[in-house]
Protein backbone atom coordinates (compact mmCIF):
# COMPACT_ATOMS: atom_id res chain seq x y z
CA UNK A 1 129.96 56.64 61.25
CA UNK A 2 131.32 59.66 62.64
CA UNK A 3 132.60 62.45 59.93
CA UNK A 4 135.55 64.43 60.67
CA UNK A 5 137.50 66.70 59.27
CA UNK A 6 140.72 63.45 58.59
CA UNK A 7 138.06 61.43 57.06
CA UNK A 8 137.60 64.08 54.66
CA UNK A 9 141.19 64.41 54.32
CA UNK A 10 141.41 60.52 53.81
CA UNK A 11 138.60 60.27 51.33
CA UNK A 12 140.05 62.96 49.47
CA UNK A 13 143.76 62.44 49.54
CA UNK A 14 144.72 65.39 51.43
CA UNK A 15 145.75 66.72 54.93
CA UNK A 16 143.95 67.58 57.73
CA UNK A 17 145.31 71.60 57.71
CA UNK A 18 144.19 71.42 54.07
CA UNK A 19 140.46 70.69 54.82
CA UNK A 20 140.52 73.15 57.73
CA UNK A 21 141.77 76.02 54.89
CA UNK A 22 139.30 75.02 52.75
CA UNK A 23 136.35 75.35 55.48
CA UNK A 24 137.94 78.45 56.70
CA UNK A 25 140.40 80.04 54.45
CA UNK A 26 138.84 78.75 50.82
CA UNK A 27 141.01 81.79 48.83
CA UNK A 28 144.21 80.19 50.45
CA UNK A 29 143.78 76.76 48.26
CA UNK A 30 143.81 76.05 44.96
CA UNK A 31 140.78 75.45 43.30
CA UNK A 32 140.98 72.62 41.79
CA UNK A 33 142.34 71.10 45.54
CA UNK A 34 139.29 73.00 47.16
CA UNK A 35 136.49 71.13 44.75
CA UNK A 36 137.82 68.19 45.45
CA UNK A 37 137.62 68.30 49.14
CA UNK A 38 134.04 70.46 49.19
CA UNK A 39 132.74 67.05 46.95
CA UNK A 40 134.23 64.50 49.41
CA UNK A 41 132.14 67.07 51.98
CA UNK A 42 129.16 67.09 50.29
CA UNK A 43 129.23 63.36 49.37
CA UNK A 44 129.55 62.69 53.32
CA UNK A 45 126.89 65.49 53.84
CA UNK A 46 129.62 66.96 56.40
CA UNK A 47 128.90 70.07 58.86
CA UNK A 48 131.57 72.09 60.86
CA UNK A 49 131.46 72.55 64.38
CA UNK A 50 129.18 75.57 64.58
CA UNK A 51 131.43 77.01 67.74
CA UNK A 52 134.77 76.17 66.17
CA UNK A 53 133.87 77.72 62.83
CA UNK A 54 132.98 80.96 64.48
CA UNK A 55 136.11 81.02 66.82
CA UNK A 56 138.06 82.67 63.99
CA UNK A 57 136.13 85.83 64.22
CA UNK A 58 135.56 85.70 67.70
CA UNK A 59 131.52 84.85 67.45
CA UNK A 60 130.46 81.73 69.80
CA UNK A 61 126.87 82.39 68.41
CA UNK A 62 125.78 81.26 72.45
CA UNK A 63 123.43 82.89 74.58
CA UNK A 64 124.49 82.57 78.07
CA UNK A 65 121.61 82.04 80.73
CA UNK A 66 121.54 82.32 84.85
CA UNK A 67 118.71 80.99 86.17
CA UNK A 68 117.92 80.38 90.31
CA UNK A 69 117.93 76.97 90.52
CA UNK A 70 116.78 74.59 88.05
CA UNK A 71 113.55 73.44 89.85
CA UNK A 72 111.55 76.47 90.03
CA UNK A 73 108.22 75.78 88.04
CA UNK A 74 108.25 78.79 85.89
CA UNK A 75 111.18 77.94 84.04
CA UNK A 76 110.42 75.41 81.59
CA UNK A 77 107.67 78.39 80.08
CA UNK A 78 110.50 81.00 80.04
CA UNK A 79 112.92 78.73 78.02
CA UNK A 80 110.64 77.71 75.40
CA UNK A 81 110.75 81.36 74.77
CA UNK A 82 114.43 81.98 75.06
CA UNK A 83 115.11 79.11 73.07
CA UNK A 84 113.12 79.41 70.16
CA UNK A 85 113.93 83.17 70.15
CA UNK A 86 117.51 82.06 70.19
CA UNK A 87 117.34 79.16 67.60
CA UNK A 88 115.27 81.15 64.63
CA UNK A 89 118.07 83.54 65.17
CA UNK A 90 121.01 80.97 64.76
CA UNK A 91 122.29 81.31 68.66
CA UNK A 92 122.83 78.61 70.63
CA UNK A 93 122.03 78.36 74.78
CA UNK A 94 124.32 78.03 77.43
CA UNK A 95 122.15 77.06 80.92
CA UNK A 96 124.01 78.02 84.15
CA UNK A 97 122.22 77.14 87.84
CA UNK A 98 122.75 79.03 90.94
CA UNK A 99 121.40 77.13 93.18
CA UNK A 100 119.81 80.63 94.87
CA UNK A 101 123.19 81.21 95.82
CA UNK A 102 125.34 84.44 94.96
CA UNK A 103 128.29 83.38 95.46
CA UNK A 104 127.62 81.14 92.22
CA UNK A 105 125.51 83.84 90.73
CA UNK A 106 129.04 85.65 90.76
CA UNK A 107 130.94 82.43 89.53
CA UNK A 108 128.06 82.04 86.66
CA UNK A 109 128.91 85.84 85.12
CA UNK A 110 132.65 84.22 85.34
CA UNK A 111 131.74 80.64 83.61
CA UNK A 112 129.89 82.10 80.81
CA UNK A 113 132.51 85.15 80.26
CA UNK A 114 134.99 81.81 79.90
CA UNK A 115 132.99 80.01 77.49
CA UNK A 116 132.71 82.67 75.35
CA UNK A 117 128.93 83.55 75.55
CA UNK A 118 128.11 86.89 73.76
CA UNK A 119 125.25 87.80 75.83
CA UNK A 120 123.81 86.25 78.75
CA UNK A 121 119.93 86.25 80.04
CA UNK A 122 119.84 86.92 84.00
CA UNK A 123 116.63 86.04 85.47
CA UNK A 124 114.42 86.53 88.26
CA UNK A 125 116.74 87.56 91.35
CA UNK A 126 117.47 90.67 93.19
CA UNK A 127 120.53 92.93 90.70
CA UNK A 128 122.67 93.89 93.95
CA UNK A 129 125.51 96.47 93.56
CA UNK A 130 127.85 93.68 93.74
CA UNK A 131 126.34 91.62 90.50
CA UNK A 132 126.13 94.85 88.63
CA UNK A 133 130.10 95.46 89.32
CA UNK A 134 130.57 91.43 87.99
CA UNK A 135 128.47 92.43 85.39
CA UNK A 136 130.40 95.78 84.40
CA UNK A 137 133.44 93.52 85.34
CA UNK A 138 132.44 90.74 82.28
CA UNK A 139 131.65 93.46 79.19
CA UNK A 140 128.72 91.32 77.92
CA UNK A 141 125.51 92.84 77.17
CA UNK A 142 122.96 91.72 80.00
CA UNK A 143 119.28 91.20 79.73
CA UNK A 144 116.65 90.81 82.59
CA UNK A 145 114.07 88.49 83.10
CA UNK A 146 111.08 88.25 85.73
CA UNK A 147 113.43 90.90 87.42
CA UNK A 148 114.10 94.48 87.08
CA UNK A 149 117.34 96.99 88.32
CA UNK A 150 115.61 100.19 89.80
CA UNK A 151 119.79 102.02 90.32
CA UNK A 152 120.94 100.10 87.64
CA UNK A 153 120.85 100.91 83.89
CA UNK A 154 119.66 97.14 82.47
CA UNK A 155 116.68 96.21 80.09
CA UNK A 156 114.25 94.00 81.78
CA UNK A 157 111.22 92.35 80.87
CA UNK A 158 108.80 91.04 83.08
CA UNK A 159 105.20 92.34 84.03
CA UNK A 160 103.73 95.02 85.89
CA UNK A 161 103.79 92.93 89.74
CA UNK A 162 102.28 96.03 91.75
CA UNK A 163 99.41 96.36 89.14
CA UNK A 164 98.87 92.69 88.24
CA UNK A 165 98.35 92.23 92.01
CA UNK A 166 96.13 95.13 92.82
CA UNK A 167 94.11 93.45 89.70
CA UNK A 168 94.39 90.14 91.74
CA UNK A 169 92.30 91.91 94.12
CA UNK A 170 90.33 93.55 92.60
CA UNK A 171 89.08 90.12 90.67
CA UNK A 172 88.12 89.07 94.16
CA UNK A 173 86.34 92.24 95.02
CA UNK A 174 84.13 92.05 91.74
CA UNK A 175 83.61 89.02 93.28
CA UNK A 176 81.66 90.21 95.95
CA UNK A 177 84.55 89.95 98.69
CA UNK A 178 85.59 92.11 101.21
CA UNK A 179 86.99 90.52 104.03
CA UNK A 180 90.29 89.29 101.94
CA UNK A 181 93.07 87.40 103.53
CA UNK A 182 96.95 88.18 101.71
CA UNK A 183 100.11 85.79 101.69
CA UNK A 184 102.63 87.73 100.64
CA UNK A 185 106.14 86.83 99.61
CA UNK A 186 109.09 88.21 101.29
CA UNK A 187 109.45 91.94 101.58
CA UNK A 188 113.10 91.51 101.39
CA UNK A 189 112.40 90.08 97.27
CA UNK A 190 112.26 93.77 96.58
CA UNK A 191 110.86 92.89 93.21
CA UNK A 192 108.12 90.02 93.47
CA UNK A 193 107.23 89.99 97.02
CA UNK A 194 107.26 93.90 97.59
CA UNK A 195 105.98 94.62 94.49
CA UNK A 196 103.21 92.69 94.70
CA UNK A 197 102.32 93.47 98.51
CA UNK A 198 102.29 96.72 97.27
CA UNK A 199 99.67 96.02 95.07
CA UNK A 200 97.51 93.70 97.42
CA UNK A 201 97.81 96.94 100.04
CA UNK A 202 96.80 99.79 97.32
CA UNK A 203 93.42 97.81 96.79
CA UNK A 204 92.83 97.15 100.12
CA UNK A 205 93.22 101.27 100.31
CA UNK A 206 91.13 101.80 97.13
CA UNK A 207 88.29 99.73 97.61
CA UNK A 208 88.13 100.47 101.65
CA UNK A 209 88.44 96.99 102.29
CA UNK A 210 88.24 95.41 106.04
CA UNK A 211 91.92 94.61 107.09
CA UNK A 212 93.89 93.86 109.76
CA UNK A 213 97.63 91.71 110.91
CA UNK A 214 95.39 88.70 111.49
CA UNK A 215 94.47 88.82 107.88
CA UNK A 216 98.18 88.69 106.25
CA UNK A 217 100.90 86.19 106.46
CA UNK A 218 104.31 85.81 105.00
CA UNK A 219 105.96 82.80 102.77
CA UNK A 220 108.77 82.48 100.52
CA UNK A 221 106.71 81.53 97.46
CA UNK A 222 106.85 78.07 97.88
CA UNK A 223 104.41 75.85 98.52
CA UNK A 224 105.45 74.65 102.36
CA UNK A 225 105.61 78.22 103.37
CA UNK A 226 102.01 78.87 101.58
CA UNK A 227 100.88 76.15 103.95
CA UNK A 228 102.24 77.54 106.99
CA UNK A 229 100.93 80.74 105.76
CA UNK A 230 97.39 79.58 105.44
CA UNK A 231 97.38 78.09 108.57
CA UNK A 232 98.17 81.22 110.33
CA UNK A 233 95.31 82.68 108.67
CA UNK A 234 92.96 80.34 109.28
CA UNK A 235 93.89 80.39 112.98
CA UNK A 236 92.41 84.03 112.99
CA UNK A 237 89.02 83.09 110.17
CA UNK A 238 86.46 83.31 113.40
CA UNK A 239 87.37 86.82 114.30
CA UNK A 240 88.29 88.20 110.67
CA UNK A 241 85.50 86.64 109.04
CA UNK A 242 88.02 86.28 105.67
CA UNK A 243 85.93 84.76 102.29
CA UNK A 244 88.91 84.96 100.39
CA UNK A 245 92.68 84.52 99.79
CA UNK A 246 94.77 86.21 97.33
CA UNK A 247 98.64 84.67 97.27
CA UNK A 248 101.73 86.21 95.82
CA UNK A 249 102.80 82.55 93.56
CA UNK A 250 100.82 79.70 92.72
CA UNK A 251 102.66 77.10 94.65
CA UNK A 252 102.08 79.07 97.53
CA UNK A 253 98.37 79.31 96.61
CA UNK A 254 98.40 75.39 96.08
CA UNK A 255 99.94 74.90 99.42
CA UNK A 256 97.15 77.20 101.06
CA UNK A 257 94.53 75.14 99.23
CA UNK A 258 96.11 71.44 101.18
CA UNK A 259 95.84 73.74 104.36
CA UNK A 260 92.19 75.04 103.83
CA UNK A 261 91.33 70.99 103.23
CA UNK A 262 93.67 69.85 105.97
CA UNK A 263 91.17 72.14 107.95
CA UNK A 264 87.93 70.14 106.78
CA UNK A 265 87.10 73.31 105.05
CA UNK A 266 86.53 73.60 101.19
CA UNK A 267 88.12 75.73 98.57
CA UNK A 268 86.41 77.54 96.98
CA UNK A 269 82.94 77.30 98.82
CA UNK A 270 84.51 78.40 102.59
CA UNK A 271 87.13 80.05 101.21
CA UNK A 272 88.37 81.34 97.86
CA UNK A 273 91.77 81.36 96.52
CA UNK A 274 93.86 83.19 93.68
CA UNK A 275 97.11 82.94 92.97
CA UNK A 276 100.42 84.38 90.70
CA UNK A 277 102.17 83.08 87.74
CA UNK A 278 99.93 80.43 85.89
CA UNK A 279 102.23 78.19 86.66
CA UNK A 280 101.57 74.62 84.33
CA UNK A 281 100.36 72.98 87.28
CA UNK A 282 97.95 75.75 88.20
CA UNK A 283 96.12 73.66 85.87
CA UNK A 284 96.45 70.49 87.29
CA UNK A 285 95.21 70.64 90.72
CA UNK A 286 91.11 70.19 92.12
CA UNK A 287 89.94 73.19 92.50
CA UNK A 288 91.50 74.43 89.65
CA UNK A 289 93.75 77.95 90.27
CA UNK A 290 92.27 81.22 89.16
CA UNK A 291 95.59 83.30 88.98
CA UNK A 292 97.50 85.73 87.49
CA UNK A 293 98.98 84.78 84.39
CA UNK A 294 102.93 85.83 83.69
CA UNK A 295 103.25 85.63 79.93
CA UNK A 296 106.53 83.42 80.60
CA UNK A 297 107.33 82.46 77.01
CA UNK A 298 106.77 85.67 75.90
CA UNK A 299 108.89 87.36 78.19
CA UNK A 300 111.76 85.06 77.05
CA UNK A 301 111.35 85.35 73.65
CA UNK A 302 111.34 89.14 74.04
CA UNK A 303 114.48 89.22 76.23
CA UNK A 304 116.47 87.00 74.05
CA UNK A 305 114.96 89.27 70.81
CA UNK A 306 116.35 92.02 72.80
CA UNK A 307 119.58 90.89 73.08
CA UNK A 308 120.00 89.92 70.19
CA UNK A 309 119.47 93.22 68.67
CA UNK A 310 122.17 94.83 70.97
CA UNK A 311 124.76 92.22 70.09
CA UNK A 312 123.69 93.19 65.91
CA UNK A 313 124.30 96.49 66.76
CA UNK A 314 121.19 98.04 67.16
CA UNK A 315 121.95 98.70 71.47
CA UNK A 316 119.93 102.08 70.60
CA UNK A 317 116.24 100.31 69.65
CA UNK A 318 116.69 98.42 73.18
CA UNK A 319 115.89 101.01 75.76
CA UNK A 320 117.53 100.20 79.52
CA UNK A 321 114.80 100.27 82.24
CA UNK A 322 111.15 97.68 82.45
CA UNK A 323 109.45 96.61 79.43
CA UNK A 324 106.13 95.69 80.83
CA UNK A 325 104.45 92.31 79.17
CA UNK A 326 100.77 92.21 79.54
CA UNK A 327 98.92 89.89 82.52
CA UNK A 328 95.59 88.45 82.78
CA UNK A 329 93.27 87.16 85.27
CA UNK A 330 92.87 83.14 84.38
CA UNK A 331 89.48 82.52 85.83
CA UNK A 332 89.14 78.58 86.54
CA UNK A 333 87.90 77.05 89.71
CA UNK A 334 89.16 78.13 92.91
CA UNK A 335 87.36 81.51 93.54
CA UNK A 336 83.48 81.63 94.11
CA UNK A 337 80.89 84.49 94.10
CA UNK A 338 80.20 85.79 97.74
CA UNK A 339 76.71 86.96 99.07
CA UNK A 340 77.19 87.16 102.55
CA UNK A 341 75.93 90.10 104.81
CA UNK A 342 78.48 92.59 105.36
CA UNK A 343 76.02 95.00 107.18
């Protein structure tokens, strides 16, 4: 059976507004009427609406959260973090999907503004001059995931993208690669995908590496365009000679490796591949991905600690501008030692 708060008023012989004082008001009823009711509430082992309770001094206790869209693999990693950062702090979560649109990224800063979110948790996605306005527009403290606002002043947490790729790289140079093939994400993602071309062009630079167009392609960090990518690539292998591919998200990278079969070629022993995120199903496939491992739960824990602390009043320990989470090479299956002549 369902307790309310006029079962408790049944049970112990008084009205509905009376239980409501007693759970909110207690000084405003006698005490003698106010035992009575707390033992009818303990006897039922009855608990207030967590939201309702804190509507009287305007405290939802929710963490609001915009996300991309729902599907993207990362995700479920980055809300373990939020939400057990959010639950050992007594906050509950609010989920709101965008659907990689902006017109609902604007309608999400709106929606969560209405429900009475205290905070909200903004991740991965470009911060253009017209969210920051909706976000000036909403007065809630904003946190960023997997993202980052360069003309903007907004914590964000995330990794290092231009150094965790030039680390990519340089994994495949210690290798003993040279000739190195690069799928980049879009330079238009001015965080991931230009970021992390950055990083895949510095160590190309640093270690005088062989390179030319033939050798890079373009995708959108999903795993069609990382097999349309790879097949451009391979097009060129007789003439570049490439031994290796490095590939800006892992189900890109996993798209390149159906390609490089697709080809009757093998991964790793024609060609190696490494890929960005450790992403669950990284895991999962034959080879198994060597990537770049995004401390996902981590990040979200931090974020929603973060947030947290401004909403308690401590804005001052969170500083605005990247906090940088520590990456790592995950070394599995998909990347093999080359010895070929490169005289």
């Amino acid at each position: 059976m369902k307790v309310t708060m006029r079962t408790i008023a049944k049970q112990a012989g008084v009205s509905v507004p009376t239980v409501s004082r007693v759970l909110n008001s207690p000084e405003q009823v006698k005490p003698e009427t106010r035992e009575k009711v707390m033992h009818v509430i303990r006897t039922l082992n009855f608990r207030p609406n967590a939201i309702a309770r804190n509507l009287r001094v305007q405290q939802s206790r929710t963490i609001g959260v915009i996300i991309p869209q729902i599907r993207d693999y990362f995700f479920n990693e980055l809300y373990q973090g939020i939400y057990k950062a959010a639950t050992e702090n007594g906050f509950n979560i609010l989920l709101f999907d965008a659907q990689l649109d902006p017109e609902r990224v604007m309608e999400g800063f709106s929606f969560l503004k209405e429900q009475q979110a205290e905070g909200i948790i903004f991740t991965s996605s470009y911060i253009s001059n017209d969210y920051y306005t909706m976000i000036a527009r909403v007065g809630l403290p904003v946190i960023l995931t997997l993202t980052e606002s360069p003309w903007h002043d907004l914590p964000a947490f995330k990794v290092d993208e231009q150094k965790a790729a030039f680390d990519a790289m340089s994994y495949l140079v210690a290798r003993g690669h040279r000739k190195i093939g690069v799928i980049s994400g879009p330079l238009e993602s001015t965080i991931a995908g230009q970021h992390r071309y950055d990083g895949y062009m510095m160590a190309i630079k640093h270690y005088q590496l062989p390179f030319d167009t033939n050798q890079l392609a373009f995708g959108d960090f999903r795993y069609e365009s990382g097999y349309r990518a790879m097949e451009t690539i391979l097009s060129h292998a007789k003439t570049t000679g490439i031994t290796a591919v490095c590939v800006a998200s892992d189900e890109m990278a996993i798209g390149a490796m159906r390609a490089v079969y697709d080809y009757h070629l093998r991964v790793p022993e024609d060609i190696s591949v490494i890929g960005f995120d450790n992403l669950s199903i990284s895991d999962m496939v034959t080879p198994k991905l060597t990537t770049v491992a995004q401390p996902f739960e981590q990040i979200g824990y931090e974020a929603v600690t973060a947030l947290i602390t401004k909403l308690e009043g401590g804005g001052n320990k969170v500083s605005n501008g990247a906090h940088n989470l520590s990456h790592q090479i995950i070394s599995r299956e998909s990347v093999a030692n080359c010895t070929y002549d490169d005289s």
